[in-house]
C-alpha atoms as a PDB file:
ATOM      1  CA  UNK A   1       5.674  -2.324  14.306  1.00  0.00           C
ATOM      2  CA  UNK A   2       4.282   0.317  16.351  1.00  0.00           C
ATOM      3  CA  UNK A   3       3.156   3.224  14.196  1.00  0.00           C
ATOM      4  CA  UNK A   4       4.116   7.020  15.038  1.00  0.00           C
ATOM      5  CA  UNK A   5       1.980   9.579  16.890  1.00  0.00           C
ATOM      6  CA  UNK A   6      -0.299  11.191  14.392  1.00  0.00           C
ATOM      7  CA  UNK A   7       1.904  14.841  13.341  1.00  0.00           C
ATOM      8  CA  UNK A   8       0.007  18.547  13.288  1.00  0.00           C
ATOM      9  CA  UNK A   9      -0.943  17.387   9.337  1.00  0.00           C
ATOM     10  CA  UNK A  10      -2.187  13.814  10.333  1.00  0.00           C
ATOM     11  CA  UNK A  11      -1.452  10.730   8.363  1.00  0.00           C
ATOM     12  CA  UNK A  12      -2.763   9.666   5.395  1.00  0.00           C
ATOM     13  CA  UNK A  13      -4.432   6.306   5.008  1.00  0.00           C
ATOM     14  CA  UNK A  14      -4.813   4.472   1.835  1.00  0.00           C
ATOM     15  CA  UNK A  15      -6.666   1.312   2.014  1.00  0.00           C
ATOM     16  CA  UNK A  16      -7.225  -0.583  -1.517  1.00  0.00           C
ATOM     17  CA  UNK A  17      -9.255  -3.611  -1.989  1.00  0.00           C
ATOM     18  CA  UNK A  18      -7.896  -6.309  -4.047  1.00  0.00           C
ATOM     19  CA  UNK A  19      -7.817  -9.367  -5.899  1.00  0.00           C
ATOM     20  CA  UNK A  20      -6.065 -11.603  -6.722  1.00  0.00           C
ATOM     21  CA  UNK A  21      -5.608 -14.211  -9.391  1.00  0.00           C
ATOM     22  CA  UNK A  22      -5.603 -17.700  -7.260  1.00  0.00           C
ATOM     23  CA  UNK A  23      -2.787 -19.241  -8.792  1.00  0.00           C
ATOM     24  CA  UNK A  24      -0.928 -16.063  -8.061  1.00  0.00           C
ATOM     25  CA  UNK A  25      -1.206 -15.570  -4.189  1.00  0.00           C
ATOM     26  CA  UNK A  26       1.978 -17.372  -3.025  1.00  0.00           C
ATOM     27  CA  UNK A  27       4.523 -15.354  -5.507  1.00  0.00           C
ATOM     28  CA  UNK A  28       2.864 -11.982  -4.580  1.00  0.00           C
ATOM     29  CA  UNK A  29       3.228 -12.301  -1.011  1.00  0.00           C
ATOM     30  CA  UNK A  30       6.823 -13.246  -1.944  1.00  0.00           C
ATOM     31  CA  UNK A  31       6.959 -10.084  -4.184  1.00  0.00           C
ATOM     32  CA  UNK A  32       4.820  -7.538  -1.976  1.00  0.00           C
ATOM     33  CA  UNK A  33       7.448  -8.015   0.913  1.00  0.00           C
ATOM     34  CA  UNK A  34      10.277  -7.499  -1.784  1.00  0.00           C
ATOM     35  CA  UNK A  35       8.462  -4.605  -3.274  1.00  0.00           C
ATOM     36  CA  UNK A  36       8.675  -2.694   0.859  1.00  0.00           C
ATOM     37  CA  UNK A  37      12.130  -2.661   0.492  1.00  0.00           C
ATOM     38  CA  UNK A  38      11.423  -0.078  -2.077  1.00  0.00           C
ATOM     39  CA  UNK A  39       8.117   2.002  -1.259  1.00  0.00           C
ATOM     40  CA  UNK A  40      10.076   2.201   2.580  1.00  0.00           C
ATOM     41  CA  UNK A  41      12.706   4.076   0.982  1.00  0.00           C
ATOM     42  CA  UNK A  42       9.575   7.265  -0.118  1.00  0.00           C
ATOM     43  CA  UNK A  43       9.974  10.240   1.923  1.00  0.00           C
ATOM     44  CA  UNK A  44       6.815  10.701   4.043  1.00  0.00           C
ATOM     45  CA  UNK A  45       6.331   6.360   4.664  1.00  0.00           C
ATOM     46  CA  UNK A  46       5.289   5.163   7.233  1.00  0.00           C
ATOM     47  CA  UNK A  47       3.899   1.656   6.845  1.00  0.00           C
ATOM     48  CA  UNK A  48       2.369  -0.940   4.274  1.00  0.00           C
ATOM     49  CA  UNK A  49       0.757  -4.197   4.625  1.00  0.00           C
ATOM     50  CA  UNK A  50      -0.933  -6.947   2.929  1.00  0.00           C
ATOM     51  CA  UNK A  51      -4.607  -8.131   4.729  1.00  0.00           C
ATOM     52  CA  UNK A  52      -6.418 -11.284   4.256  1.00  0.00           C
ATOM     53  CA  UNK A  53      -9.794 -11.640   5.405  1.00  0.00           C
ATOM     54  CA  UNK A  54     -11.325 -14.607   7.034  1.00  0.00           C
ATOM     55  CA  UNK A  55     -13.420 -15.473   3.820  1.00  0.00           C
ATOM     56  CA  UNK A  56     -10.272 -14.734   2.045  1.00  0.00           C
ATOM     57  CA  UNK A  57     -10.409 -11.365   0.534  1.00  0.00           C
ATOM     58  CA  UNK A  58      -7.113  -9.045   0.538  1.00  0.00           C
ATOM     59  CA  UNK A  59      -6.673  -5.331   1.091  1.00  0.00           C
ATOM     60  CA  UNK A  60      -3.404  -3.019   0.945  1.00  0.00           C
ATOM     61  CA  UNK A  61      -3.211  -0.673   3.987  1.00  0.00           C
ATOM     62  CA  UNK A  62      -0.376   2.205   2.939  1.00  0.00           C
ATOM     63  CA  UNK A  63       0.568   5.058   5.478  1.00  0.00           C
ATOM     64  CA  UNK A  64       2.286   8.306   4.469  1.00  0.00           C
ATOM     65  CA  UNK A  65       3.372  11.001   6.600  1.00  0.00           C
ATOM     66  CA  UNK A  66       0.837  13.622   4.383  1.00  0.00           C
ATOM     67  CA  UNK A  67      -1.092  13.091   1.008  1.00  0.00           C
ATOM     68  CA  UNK A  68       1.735  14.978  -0.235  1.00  0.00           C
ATOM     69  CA  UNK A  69       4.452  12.811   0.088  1.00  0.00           C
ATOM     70  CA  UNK A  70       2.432   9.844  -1.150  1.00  0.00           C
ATOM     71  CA  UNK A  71       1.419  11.686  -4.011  1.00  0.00           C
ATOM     72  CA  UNK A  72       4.966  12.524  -4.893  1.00  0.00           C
ATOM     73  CA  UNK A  73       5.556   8.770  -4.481  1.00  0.00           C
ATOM     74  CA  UNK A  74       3.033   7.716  -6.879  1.00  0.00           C
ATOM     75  CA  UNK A  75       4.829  10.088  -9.552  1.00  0.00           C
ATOM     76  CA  UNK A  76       8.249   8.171  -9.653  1.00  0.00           C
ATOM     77  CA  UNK A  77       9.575   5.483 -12.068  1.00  0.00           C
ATOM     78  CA  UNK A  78       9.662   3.110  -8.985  1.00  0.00           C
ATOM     79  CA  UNK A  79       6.262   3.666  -8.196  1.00  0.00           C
ATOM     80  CA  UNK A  80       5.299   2.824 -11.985  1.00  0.00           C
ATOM     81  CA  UNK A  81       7.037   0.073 -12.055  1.00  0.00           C
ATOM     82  CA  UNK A  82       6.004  -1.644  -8.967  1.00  0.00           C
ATOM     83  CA  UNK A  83       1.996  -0.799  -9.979  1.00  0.00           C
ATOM     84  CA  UNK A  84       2.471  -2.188 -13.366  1.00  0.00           C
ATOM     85  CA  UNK A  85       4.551  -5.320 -11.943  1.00  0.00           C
ATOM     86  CA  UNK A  86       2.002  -5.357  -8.655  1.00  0.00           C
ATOM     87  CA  UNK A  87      -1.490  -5.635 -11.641  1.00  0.00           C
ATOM     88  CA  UNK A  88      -0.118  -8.788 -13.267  1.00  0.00           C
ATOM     89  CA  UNK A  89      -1.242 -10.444 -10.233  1.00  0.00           C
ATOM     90  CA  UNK A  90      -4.364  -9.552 -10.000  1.00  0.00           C
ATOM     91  CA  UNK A  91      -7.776 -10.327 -11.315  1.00  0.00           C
ATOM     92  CA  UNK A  92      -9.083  -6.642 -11.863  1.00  0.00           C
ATOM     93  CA  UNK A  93      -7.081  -3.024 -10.757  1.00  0.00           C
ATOM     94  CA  UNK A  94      -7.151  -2.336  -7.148  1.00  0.00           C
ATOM     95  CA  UNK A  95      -9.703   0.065  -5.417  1.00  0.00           C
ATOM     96  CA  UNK A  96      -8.114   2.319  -3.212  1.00  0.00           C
ATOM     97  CA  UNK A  97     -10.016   4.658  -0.683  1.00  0.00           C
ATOM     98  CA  UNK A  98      -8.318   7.709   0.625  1.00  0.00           C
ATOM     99  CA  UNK A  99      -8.340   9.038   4.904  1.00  0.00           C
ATOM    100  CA  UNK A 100      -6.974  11.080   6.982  1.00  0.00           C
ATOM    101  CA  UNK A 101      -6.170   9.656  10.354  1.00  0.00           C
ATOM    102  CA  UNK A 102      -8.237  12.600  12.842  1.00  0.00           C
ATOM    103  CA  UNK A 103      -7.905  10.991  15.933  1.00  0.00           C
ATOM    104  CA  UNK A 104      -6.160   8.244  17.754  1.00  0.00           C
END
């Protein structure tokens, strides 16, 4: 996917650190691709992906148009759901970091 030219108010970058319960990984990939379908439907998305490291540690990379839109996301009933659905797979609650993309 190639990603959009960065707009006047930038993008916004989430990037959370995760993990995961081992006997969970299969049926969350299964589910995080599911659960696109409906974060992709958010005004302001742009993209979100699951990372595995080499050593086998995961991160979440979202995109949003603005922190706006995301933060609008994160106040739905979808959004709940799909946080309190995404936790039962993992070992402790994520740890997200927050950016602004400033240059590409």
């Amino acid at each position: 996917m190639e990603l959009p030219v960065v707009n006047e108010k930038g993008t916004f970058v989430v990037i959370s650190d995760i993990e995961l319960k081992k006997e969970s990984m299969k049926e969350f990939k299964e589910w995080f691709s599911e659960s696109n379908k409906v974060v992709s439907k958010f005004d302001g998305f742009i993209a979100r992906r699951l990372l595995e490291s080499q050593d086998g540690k995961h991160r979440i990379i979202v995109m949003f148009r603005d922190r706006e839109s995301f933060a609008k996301m994160h106040q739905t009933p979808e959004h709940m759901a799909l946080h309190n659905k995404a936790v039962t797979f993992m070992a402790r609650p994520p740890q997200p970091s927050f950016y602004s993309v400033i240059a590409e």
